[in-house]
Protein backbone atom coordinates (compact mmCIF):
# COMPACT_ATOMS: atom_id res chain seq x y z
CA UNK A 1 152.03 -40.93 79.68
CA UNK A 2 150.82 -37.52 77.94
CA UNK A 3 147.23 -36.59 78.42
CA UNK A 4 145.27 -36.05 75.34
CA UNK A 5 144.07 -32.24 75.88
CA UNK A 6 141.35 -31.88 73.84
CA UNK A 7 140.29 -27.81 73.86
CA UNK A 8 136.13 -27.94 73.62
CA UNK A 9 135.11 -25.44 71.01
CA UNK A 10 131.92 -26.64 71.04
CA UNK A 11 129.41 -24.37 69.68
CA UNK A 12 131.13 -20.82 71.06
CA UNK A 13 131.53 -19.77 67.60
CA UNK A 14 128.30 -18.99 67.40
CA UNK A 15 127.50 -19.93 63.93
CA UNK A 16 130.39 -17.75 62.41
CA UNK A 17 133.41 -19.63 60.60
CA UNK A 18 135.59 -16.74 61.19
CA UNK A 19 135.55 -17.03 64.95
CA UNK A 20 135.75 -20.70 64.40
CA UNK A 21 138.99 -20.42 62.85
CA UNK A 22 140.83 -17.94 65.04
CA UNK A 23 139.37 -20.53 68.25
CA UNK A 24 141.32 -23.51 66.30
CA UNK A 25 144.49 -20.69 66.38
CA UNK A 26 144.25 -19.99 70.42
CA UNK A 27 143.84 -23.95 70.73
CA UNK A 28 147.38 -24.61 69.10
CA UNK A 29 148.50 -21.63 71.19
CA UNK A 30 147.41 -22.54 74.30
CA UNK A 31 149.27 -26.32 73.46
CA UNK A 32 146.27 -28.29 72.95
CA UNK A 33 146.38 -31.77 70.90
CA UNK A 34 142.98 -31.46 69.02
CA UNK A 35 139.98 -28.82 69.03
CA UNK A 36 136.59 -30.00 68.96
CA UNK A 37 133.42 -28.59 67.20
CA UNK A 38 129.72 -30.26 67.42
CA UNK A 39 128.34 -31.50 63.56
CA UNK A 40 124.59 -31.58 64.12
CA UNK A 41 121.20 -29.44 62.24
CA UNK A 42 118.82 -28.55 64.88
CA UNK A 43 115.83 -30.24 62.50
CA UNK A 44 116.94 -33.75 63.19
CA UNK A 45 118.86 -33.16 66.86
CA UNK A 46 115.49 -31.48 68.94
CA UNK A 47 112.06 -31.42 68.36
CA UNK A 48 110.59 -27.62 67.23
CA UNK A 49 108.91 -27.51 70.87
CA UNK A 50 112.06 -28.84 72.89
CA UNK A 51 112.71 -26.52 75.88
CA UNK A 52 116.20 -25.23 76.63
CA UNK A 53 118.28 -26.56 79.42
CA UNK A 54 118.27 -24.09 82.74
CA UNK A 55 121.67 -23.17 81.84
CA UNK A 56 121.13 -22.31 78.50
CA UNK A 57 117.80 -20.19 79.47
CA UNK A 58 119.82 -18.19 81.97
CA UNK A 59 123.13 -17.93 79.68
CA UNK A 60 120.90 -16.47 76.27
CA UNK A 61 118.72 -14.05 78.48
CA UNK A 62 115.69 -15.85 75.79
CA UNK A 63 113.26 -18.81 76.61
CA UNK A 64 113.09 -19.80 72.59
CA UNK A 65 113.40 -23.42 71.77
CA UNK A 66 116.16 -25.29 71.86
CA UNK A 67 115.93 -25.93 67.69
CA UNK A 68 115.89 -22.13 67.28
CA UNK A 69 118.88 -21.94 69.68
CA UNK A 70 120.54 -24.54 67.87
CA UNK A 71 119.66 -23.82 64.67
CA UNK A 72 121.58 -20.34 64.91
CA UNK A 73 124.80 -22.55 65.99
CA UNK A 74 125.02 -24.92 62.79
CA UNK A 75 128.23 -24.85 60.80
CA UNK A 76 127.49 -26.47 57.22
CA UNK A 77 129.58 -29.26 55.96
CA UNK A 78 131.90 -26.27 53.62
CA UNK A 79 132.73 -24.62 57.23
CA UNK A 80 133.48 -28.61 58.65
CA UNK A 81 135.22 -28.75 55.31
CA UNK A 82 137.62 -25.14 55.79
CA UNK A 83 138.21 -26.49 59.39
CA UNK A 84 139.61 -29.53 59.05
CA UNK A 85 141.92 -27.84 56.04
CA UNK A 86 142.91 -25.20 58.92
CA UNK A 87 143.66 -27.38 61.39
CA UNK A 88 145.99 -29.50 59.26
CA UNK A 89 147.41 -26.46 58.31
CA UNK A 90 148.15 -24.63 61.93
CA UNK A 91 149.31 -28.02 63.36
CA UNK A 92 146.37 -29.50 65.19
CA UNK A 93 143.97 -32.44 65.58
CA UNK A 94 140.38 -31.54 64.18
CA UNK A 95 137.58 -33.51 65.77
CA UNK A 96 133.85 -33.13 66.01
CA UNK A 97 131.11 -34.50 68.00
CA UNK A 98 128.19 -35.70 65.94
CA UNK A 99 125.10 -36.10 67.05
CA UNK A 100 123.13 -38.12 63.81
CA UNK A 101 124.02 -40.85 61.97
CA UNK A 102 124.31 -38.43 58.67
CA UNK A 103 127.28 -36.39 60.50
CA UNK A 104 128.71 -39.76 61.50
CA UNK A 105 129.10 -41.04 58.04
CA UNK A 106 129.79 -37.17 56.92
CA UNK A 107 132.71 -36.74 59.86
CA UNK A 108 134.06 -40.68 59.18
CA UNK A 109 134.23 -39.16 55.31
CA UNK A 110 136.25 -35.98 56.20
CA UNK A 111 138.36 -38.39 57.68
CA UNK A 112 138.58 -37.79 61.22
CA UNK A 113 140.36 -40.34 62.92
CA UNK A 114 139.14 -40.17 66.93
CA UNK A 115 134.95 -39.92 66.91
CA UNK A 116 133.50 -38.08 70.43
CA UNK A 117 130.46 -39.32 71.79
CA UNK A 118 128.12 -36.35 73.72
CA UNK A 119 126.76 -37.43 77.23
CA UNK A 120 123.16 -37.13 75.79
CA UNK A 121 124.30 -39.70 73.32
CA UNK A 122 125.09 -42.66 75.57
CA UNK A 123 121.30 -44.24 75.08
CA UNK A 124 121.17 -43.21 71.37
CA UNK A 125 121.71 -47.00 70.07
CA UNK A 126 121.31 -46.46 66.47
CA UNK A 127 124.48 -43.69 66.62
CA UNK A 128 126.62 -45.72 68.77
CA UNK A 129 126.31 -48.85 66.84
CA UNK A 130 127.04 -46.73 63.67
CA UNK A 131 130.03 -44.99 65.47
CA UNK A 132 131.23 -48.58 66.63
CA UNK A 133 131.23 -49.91 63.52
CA UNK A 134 134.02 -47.74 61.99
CA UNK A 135 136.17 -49.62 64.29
CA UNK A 136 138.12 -46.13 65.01
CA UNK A 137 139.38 -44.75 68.46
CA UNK A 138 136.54 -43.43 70.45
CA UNK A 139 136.22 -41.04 73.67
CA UNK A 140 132.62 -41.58 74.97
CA UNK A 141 131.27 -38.59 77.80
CA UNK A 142 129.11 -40.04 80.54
CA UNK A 143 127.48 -37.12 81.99
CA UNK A 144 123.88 -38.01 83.13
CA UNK A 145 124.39 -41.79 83.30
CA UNK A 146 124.79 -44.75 85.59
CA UNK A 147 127.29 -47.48 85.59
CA UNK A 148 125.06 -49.61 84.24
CA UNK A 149 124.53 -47.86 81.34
CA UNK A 150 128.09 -46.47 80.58
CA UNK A 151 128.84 -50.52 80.52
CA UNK A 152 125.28 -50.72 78.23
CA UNK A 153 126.99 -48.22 75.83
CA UNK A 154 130.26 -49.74 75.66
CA UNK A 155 129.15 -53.03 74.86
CA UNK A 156 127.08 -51.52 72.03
CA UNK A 157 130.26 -49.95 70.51
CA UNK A 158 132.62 -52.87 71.27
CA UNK A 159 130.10 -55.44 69.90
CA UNK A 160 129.45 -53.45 66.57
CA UNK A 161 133.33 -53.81 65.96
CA UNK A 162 135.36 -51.35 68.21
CA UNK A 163 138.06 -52.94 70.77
CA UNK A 164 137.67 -52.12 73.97
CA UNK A 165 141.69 -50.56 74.18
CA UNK A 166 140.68 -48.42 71.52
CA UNK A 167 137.63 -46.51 73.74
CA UNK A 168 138.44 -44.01 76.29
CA UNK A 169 135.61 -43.76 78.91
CA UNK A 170 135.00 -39.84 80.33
CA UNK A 171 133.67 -39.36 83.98
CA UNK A 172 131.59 -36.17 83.31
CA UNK A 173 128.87 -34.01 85.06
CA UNK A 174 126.46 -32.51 82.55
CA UNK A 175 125.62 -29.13 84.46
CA UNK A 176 127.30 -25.70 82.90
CA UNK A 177 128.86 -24.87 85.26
CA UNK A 178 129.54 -27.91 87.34
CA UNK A 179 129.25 -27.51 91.15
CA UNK A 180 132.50 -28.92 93.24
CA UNK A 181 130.19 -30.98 95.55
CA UNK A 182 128.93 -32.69 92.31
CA UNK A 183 131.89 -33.48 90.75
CA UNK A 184 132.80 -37.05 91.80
CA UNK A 185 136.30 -37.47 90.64
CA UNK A 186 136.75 -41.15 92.29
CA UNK A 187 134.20 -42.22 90.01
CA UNK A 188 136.40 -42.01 86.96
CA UNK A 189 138.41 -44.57 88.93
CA UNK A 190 135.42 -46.66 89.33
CA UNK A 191 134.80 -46.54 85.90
CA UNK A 192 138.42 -47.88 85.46
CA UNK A 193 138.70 -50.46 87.80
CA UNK A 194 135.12 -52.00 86.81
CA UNK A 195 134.74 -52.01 83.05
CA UNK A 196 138.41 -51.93 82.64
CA UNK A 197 139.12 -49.37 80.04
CA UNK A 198 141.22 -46.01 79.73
CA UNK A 199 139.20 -43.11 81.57
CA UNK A 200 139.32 -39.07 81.12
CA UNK A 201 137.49 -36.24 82.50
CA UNK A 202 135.35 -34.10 80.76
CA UNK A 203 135.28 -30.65 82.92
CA UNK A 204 132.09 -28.45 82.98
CA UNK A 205 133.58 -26.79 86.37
CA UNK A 206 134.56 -23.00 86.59
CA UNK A 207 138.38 -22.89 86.99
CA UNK A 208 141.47 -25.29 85.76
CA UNK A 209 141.76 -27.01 88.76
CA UNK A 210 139.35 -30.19 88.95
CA UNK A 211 141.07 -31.24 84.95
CA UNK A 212 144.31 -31.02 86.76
CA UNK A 213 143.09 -33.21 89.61
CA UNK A 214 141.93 -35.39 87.41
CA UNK A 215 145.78 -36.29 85.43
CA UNK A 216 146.80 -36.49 88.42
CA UNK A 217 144.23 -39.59 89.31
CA UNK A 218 144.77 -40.71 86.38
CA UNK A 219 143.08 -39.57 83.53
CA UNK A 220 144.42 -39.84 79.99
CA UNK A 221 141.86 -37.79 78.39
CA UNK A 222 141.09 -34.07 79.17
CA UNK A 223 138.13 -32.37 77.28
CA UNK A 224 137.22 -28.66 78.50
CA UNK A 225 135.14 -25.87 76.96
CA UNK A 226 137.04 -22.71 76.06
CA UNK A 227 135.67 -19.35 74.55
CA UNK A 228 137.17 -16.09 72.93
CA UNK A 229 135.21 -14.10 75.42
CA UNK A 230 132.93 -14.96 77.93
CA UNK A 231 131.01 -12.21 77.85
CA UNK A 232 129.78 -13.27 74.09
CA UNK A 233 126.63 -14.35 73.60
CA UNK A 234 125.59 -18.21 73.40
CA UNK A 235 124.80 -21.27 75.93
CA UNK A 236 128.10 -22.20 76.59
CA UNK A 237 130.58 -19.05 77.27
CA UNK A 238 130.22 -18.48 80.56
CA UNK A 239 131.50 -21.85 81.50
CA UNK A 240 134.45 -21.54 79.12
CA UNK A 241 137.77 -20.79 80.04
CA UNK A 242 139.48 -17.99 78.08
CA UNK A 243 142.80 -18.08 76.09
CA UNK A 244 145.00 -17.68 78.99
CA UNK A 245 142.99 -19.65 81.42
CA UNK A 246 143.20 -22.80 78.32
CA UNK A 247 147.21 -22.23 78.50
CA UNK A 248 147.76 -21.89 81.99
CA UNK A 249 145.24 -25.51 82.25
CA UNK A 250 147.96 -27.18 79.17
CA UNK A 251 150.79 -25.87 81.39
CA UNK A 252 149.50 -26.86 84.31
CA UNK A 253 148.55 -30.45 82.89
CA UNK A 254 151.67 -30.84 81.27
CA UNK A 255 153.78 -30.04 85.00
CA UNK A 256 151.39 -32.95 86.86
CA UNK A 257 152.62 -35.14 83.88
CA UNK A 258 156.20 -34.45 84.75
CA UNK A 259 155.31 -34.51 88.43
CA UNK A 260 153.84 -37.73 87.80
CA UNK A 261 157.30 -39.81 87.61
CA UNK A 262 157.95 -43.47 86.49
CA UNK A 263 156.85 -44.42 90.08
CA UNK A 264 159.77 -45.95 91.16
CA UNK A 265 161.07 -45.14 94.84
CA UNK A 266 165.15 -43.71 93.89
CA UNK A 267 166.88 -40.57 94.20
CA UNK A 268 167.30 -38.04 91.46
CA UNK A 269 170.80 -36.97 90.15
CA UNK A 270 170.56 -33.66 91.60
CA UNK A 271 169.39 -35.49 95.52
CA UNK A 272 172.54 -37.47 95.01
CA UNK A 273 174.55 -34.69 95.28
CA UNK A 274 172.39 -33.23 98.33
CA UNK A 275 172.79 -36.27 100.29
CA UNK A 276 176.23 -34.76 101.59
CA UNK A 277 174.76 -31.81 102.45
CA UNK A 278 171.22 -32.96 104.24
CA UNK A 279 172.66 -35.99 105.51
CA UNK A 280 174.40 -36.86 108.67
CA UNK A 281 177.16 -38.12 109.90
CA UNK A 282 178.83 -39.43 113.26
CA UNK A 283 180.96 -36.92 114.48
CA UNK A 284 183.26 -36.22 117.69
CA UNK A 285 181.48 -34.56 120.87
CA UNK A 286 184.77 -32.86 122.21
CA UNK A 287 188.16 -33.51 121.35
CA UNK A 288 188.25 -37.70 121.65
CA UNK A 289 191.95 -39.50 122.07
CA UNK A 290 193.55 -42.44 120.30
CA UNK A 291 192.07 -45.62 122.17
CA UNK A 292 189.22 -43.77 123.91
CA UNK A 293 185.81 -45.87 123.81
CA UNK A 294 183.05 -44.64 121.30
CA UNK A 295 180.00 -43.39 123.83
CA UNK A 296 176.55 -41.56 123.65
CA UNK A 297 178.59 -39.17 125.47
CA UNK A 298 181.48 -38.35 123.24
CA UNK A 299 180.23 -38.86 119.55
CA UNK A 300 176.91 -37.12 118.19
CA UNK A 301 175.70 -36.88 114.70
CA UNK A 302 176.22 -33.85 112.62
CA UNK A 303 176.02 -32.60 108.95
CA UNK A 304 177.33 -33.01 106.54
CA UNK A 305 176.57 -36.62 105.90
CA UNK A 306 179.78 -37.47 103.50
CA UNK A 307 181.44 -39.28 106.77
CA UNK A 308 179.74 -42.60 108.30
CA UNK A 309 176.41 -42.75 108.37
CA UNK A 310 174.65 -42.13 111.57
CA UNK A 311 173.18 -45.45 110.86
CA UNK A 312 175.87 -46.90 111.84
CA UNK A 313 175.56 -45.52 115.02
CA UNK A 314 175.48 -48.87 117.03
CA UNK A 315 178.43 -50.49 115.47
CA UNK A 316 180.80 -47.80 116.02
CA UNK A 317 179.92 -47.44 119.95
CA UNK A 318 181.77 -49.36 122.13
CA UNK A 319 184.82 -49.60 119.35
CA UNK A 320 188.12 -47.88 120.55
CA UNK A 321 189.36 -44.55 118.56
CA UNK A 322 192.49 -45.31 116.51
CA UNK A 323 193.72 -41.95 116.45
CA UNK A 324 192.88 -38.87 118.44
CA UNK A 325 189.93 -36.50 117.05
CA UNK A 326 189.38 -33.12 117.64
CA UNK A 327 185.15 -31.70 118.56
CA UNK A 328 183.05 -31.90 115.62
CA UNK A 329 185.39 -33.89 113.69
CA UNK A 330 184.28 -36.65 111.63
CA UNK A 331 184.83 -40.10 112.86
CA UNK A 332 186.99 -42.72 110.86
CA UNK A 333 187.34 -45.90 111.55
């Protein structure tokens, strides 16, 4: 099954449409299946005396509020508008978290077919019951919350008229960056096995390594944060990866995929042809003569394996040789 790669744009734009666009360009490049913006205005997301997360405070270098932070990071519905239109045009999935009910009904209108739920968004019951109600494919982030509420959250959504198989649940750790000892992959698995619905990763980690871990568990969803430049200003950059660190994650995703198999037990094409050569098979000692007895002491097993097995090794001692062999010969019987 291919893993839905979602490339987090996020807010790393930094207010500018022009960096928007070329970000939606190194997504395609990098062999993503959608790029994802955030559609909020800082008047009705924060409060005006909100305080900035740690992160953020240490990743602006400025202890404003988080509505001044924000408000610096909106892209108006004409730059939504010009981003959907370019990601049509360059070949890739637009998508956009909202985080009100006007950018729900705003996204559902530009006609975005796969809605993202934010972490912070998993107790917001008026937006998930709004989001639920479009009865379109959802990927909710879990970052911050208990079982008990991820379950809360779904049954919000699948009660206001989204099926279950149409909502894929993210394990996700809120923190930018993400310490390793925090990650908790096996609880994507949890999430799985208990509320019994499709599960992803959404990766705040440094690195492309825990999103790779995570295909290979068994996620179907892969959201991570991705910059221009880390070095640019804004909240987020410094837990991005960069354009070659976003391809190298695709590539490396797309290799556990293959790795990944039908899971059935069987040798490949190409090990069928290695069998002769890795293989063994029972072979003469020393020279043998025609109606000597088949011993431990004058047959061994030898490559290549393209004679009798050498699991036939107990039926063929004790029979007699039927013609004589010479050392290292293969035995026929």
């Amino acid at each position: 099954m291919k893993t839905f790669i979602i490339a987090e744009a996020g807010v790393n734009h930094n207010g500018e449409l022009a960096i928007a666009k070329r970000m939606v360009d190194v997504a395609k490049e990098a062999g993503a299946d959608a790029v994802k913006f955030q559609t909020f205005r800082a008047e009705t997301l924060v409060t005006r005396t909100a305080k900035k997360a740690s992160y953020q405070v240490a990743n602006t270098g400025t202890n404003d509020s988080q509505a001044e932070m924000l408000r610096a990071l909106e892209l108006s519905p004409d730059a939504h508008r010009k981003l959907a239109a370019h990601c049509a045009k360059t070949g890739i999935m637009f998508m956009s978290t909202p985080f009100d009910l006007q950018s729900v009904d705003f996204l559902a209108g530009l006609g975005m077919t796969i809605f993202k739920i934010a972490s912070g968004e998993i107790t917001n019951l008026p937006l998930l019951r709004r989001i639920g109600a479009l009865g379109r494919e959802i990927i909710m982030s879990t970052g911050m919350a208990t079982l008990e509420e991820a379950r809360a959250a779904l049954d919000v959504l699948v009660f206001a008229g989204t099926p279950k198989d149409k909502i894929t649940v993210l394990h996700c750790h809120t923190d930018y960056p993400t310490a390793m000892e925090d990650v908790n992959l096996r609880a994507m698995i949890t999430m799985r096995d208990v509320l019994g619905v499709k599960v992803g990763y959404s990766d705040h980690t440094l690195g492309i390594e825990i999103s790779v871990a995570a295909v290979a568990l068994g996620a179907q969803v892969i959201e991570k944060h991705f910059t221009l430049d880390r070095n640019m200003e804004g909240p987020d950059h410094k837990a991005s990866l960069e354009p070659a660190e976003l391809k190298a994650m695709v590539c490396a995703i797309r290799n556990v995929e293959k790795a990944l198999g039908d899971g059935v037990k069987r040798p490949t094409a190409r090990e069928e042809v290695l069998k002769a050569v890795a293989r063994k098979s029972i072979v003469a000692s020393y020279d043998i003569v025609k109606g000597e007895v088949f011993s431990e002491d004058n047959i061994t097993t030898k490559r290549p394996g393209s004679g009798i097995s050498a699991m036939e090794w107990d039926w063929v001692l004790g029979q007699r040789a039927r013609r004589d062999f010479n050392a290292d010969e293969l035995i026929e019987m």
